[in-house]
N, C-alpha and C. Protein backbone atom coordinates (compact mmCIF):
# COMPACT_ATOMS: atom_id res chain seq x y z
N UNK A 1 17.24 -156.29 171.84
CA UNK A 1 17.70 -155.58 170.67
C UNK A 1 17.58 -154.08 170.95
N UNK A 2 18.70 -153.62 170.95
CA UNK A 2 18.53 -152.09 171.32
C UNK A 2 17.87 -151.41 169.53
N UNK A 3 17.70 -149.99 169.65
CA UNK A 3 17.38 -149.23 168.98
C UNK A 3 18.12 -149.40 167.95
N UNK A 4 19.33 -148.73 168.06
CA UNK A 4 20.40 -148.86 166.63
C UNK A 4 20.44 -150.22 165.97
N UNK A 5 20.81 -151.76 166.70
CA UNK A 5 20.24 -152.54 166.00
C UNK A 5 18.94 -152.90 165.17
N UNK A 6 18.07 -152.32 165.85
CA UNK A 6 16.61 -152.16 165.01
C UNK A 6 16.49 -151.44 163.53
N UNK A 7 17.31 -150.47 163.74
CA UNK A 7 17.17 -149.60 162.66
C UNK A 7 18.41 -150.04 161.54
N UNK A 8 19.59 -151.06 162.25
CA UNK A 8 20.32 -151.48 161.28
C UNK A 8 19.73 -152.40 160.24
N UNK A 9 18.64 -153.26 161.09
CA UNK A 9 18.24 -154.34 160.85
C UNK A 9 16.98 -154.09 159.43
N UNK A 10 16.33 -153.09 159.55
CA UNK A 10 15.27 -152.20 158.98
C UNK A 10 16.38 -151.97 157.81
N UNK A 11 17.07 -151.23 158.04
CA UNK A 11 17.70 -150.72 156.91
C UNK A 11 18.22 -151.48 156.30
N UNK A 12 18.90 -152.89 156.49
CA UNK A 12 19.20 -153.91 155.22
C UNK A 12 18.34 -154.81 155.01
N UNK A 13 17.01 -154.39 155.35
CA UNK A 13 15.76 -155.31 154.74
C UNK A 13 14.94 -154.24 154.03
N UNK A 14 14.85 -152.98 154.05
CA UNK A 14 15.01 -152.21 152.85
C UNK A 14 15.59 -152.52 151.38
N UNK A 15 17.07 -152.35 152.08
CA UNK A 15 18.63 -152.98 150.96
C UNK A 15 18.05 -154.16 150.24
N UNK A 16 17.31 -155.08 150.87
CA UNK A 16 17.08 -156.31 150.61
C UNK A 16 16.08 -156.29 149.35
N UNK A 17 15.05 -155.86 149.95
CA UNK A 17 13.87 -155.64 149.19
C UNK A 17 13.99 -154.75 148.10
N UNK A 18 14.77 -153.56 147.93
CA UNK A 18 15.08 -152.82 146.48
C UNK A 18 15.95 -153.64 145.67
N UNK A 19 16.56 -154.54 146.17
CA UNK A 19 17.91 -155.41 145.67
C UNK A 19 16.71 -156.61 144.65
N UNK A 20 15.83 -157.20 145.13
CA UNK A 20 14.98 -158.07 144.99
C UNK A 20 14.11 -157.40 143.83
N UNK A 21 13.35 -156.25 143.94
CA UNK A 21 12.80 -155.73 143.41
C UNK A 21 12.90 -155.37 141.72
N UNK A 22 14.64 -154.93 141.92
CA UNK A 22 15.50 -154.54 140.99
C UNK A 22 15.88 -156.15 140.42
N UNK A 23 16.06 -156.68 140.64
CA UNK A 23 16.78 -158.38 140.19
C UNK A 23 15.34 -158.61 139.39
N UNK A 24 13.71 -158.48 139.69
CA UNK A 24 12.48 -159.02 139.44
C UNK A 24 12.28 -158.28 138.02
N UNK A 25 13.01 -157.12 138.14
CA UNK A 25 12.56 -156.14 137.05
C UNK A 25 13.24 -156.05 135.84
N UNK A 26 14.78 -156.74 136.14
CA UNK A 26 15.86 -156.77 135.44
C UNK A 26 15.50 -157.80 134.46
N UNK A 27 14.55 -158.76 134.96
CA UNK A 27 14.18 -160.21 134.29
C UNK A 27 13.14 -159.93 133.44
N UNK A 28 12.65 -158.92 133.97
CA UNK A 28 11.01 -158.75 132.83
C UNK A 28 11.28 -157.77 131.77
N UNK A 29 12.45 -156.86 131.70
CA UNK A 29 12.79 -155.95 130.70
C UNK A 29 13.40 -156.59 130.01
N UNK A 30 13.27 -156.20 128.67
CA UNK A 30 14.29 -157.18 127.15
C UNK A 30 14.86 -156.23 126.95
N UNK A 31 14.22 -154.86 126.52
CA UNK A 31 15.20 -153.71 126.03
C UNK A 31 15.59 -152.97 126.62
N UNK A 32 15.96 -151.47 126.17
CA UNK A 32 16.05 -150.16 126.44
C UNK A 32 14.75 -149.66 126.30
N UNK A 33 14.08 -149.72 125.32
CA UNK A 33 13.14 -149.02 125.23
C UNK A 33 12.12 -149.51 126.62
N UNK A 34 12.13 -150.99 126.32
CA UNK A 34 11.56 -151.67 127.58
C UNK A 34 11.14 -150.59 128.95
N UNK A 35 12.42 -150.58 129.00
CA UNK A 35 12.89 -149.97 130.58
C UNK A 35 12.39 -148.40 130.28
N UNK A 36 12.73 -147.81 129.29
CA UNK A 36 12.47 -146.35 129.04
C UNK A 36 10.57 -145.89 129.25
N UNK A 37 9.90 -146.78 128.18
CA UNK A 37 8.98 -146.67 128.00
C UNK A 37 7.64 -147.50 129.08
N UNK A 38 8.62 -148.32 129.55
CA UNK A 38 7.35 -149.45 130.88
C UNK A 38 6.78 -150.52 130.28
N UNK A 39 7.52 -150.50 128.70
CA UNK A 39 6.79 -151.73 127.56
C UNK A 39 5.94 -151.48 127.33
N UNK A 40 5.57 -150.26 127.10
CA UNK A 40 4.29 -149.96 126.67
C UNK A 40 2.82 -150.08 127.49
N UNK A 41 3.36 -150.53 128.75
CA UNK A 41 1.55 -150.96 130.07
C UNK A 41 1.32 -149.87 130.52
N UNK A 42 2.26 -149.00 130.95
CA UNK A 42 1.63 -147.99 131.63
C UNK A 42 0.64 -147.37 130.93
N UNK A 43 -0.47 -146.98 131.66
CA UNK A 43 -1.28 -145.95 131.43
C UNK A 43 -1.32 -144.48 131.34
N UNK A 44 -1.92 -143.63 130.43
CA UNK A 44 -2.14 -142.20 130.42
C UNK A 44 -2.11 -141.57 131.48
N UNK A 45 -2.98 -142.06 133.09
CA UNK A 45 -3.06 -141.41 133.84
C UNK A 45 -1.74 -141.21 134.76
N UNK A 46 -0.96 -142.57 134.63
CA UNK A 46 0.22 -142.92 135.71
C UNK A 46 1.33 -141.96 135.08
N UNK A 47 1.06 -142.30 133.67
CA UNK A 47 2.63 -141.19 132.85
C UNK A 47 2.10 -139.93 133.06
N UNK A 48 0.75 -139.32 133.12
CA UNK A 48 0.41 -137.98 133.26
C UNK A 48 1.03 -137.36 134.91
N UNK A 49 0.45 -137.78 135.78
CA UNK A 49 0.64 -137.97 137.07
C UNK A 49 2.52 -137.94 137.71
N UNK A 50 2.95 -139.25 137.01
CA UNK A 50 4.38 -139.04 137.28
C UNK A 50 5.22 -138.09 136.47
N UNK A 51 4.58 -137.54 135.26
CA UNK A 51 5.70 -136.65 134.55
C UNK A 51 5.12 -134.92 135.63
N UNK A 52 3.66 -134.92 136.23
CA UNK A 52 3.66 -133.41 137.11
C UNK A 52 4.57 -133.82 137.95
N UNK A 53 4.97 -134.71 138.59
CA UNK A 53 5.03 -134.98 140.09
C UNK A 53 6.63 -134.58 139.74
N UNK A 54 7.57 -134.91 138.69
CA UNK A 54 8.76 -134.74 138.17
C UNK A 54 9.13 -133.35 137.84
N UNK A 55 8.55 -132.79 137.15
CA UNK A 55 7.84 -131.04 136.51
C UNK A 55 8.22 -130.69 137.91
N UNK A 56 7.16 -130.84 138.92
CA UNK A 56 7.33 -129.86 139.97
C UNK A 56 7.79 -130.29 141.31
N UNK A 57 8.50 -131.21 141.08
CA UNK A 57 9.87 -131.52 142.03
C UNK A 57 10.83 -130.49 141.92
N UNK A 58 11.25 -130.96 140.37
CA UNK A 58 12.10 -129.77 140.29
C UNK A 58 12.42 -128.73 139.97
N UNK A 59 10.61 -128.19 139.50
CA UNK A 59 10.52 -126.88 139.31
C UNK A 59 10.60 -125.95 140.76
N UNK A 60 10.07 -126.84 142.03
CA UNK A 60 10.20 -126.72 143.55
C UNK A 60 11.89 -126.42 143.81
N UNK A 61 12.43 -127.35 143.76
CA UNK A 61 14.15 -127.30 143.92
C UNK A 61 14.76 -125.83 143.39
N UNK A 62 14.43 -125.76 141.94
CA UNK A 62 15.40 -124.93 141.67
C UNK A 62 14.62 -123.50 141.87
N UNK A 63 13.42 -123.17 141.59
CA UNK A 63 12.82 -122.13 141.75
C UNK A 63 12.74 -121.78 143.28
N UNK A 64 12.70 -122.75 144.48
CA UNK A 64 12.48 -122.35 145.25
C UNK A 64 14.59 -121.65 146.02
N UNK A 65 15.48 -122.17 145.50
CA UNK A 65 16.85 -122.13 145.77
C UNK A 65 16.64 -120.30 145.33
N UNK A 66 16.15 -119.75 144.06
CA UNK A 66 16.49 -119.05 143.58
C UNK A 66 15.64 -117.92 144.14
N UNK A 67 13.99 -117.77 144.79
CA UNK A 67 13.23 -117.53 145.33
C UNK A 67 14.04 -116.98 146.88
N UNK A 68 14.58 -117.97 147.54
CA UNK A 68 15.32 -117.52 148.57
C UNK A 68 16.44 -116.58 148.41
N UNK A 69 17.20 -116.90 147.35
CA UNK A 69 18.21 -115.84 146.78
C UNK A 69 18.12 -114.40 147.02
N UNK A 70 16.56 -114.53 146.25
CA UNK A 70 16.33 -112.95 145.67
C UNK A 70 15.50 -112.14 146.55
N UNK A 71 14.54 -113.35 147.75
CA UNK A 71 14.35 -112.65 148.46
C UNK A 71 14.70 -112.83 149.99
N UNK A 72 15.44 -113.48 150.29
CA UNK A 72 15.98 -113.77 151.63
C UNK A 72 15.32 -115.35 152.15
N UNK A 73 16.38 -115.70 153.39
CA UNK A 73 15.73 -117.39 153.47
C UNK A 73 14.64 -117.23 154.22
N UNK A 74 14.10 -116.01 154.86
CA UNK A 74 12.80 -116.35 155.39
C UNK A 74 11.39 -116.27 154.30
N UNK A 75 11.88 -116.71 153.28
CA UNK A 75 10.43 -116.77 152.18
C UNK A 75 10.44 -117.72 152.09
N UNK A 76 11.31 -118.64 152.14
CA UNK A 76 11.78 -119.85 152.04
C UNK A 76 11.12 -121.12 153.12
């Protein structure tokens, strides 16, 4: 098995496994809110945690696009 097959092979057992994942999850949600809210399990710390990690993704993205702007791409 050369290389490129390896990595084809990797990559639709990825495909596979988000495909699976998504089908597992599709079955355990009833609603919208369901899906919106996590049904209510998640915890304080996980929604605290994932709403910084969101905050400063893309406070990173756009502040840092605009950062380079104003002061050249080597700040960047």
């Amino acid at each position: 098995m050369t290389l490129l097959q390896a990595c084809i092979a990797v990559l639709f057992l990825y495909i596979g496994v988000l495909m699976g994942v998504g089908i597992w999850s599709a079955r355990r949600t009833q609603s919208a809110a369901d899906f919106i809210i996590g049904g209510r399990t998640i915890g304080p710390w996980v929604t605290s945690l994932s709403y910084i990690a969101v905050y400063f993704s893309s406070v990173l993205i756009i502040g840092g696009g605009a950062f380079g702007y104003k002061y050249g791409m080597a700040t960047v």
